[in-house]
Protein backbone atom coordinates (compact mmCIF):
# COMPACT_ATOMS: atom_id res chain seq x y z
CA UNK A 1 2.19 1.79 -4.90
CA UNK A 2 2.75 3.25 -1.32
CA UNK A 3 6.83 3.33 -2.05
CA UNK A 4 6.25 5.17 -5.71
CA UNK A 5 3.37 7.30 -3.22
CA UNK A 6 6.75 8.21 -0.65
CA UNK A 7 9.15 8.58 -3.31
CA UNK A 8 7.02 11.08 -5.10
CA UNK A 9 6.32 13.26 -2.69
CA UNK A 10 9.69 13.66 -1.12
CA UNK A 11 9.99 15.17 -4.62
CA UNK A 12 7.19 17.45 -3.66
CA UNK A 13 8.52 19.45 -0.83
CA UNK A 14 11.70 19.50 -2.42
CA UNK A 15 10.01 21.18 -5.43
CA UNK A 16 7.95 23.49 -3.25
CA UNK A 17 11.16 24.60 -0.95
CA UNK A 18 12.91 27.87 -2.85
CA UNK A 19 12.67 29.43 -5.47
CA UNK A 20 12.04 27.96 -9.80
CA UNK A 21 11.16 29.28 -12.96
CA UNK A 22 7.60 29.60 -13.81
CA UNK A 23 8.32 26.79 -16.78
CA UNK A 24 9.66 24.48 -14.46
CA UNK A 25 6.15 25.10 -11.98
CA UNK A 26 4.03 24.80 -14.89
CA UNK A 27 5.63 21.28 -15.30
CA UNK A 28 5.64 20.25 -12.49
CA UNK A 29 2.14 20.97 -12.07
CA UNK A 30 1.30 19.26 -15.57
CA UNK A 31 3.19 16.23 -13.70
CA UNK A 32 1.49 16.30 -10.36
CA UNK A 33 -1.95 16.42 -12.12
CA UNK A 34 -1.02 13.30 -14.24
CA UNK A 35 0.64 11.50 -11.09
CA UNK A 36 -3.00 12.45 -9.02
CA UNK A 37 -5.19 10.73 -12.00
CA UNK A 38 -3.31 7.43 -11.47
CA UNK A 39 -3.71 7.54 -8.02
CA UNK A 40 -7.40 8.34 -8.50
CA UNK A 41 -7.28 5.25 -11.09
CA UNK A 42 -5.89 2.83 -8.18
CA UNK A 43 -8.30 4.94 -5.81
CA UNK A 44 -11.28 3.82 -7.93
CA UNK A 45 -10.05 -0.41 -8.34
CA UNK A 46 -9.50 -0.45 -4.66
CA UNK A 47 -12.82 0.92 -3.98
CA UNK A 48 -14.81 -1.44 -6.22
CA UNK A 49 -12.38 -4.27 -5.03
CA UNK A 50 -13.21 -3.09 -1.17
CA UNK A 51 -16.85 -2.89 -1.78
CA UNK A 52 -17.28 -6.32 -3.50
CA UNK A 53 -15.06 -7.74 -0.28
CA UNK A 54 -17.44 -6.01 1.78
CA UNK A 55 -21.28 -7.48 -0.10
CA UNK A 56 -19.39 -10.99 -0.20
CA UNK A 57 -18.66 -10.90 3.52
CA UNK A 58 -22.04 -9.47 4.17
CA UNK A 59 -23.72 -12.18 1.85
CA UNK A 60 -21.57 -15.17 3.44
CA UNK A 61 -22.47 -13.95 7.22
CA UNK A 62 -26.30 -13.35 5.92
CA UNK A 63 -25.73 -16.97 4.66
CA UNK A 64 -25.11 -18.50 7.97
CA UNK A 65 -27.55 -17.20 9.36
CA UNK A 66 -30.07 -18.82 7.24
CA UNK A 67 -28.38 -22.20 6.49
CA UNK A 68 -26.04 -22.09 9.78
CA UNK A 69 -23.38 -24.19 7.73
CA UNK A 70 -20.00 -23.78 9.41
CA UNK A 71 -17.85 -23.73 6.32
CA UNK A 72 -20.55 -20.25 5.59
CA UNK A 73 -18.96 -18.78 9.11
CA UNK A 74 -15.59 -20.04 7.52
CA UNK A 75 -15.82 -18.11 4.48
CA UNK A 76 -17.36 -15.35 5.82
CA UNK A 77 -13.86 -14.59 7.65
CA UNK A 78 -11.69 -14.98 5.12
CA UNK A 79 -13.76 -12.16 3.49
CA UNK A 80 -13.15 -10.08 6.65
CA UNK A 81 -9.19 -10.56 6.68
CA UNK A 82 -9.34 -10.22 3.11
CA UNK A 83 -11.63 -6.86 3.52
CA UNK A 84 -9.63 -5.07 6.44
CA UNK A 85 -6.28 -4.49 4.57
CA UNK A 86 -8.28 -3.01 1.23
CA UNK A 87 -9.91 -0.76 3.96
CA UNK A 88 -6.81 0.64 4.94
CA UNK A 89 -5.38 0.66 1.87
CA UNK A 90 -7.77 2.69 0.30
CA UNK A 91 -8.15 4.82 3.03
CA UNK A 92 -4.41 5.47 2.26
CA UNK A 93 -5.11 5.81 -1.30
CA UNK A 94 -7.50 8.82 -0.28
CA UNK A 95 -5.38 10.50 2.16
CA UNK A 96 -2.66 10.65 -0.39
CA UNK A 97 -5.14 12.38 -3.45
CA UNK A 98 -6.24 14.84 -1.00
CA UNK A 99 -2.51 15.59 -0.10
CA UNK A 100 -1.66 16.01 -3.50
CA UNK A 101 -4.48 18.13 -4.02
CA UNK A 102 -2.68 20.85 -1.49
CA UNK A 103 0.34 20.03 -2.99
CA UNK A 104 -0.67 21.17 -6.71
CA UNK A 105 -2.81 24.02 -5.12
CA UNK A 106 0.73 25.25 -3.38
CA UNK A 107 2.51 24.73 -6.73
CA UNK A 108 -0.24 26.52 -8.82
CA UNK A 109 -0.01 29.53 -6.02
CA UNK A 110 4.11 30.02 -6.14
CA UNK A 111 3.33 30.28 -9.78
């Protein structure tokens, strides 16, 4: 996702450098508004992935504190690796739909 994320929007300032027909700009824009929805698909798995990560790491550490089994402390970590990479992820995720947000609002302008 984040190399199809780069690749697509080198294509984006080299649509929005010079000059293009209006058709061209109104497909592109059609294209940048379907690109945006799958990102805001992924967005939305990512978050409900992130969140569950985050209840199941706050349920395992909760855990331990009331049964103070080791393997609960154990667990309880993995969730945390596991949970700091979706974090970043999805804050990546977000960055890039707000991008192409400007991105289709410069398009929609030139038109």
């Amino acid at each position: 996702m984040v190399e199809f994320i780069e690749d697509y929007e080198v294509i984006l300032k080299k649509r929005l450098s010079g000059r293009h027909p209006e058709s061209e700009l109104k497909e592109w824009v059609k294209d940048l508004n379907i690109k945006i929805n799958y990102v805001q698909e992924e967005r939305e798995i990512h978050l409900i992935v992130t969140l569950n990560f985050g209840i199941f790491f706050l349920l395992t550490v909760m855990a331990y504190m009331v049964f103070q089994f080791f393997v609960l402390l154990i667990i309880s970590f993995i969730f945390l690796i596991l949970l700091v990479p979706y974090i970043f992820h999805y804050y990546y995720l977000e960055n890039t739909v707000q991008r192409w947000y400007l991105f289709s609002d410069k398009l929609e302008k030139k038109l």
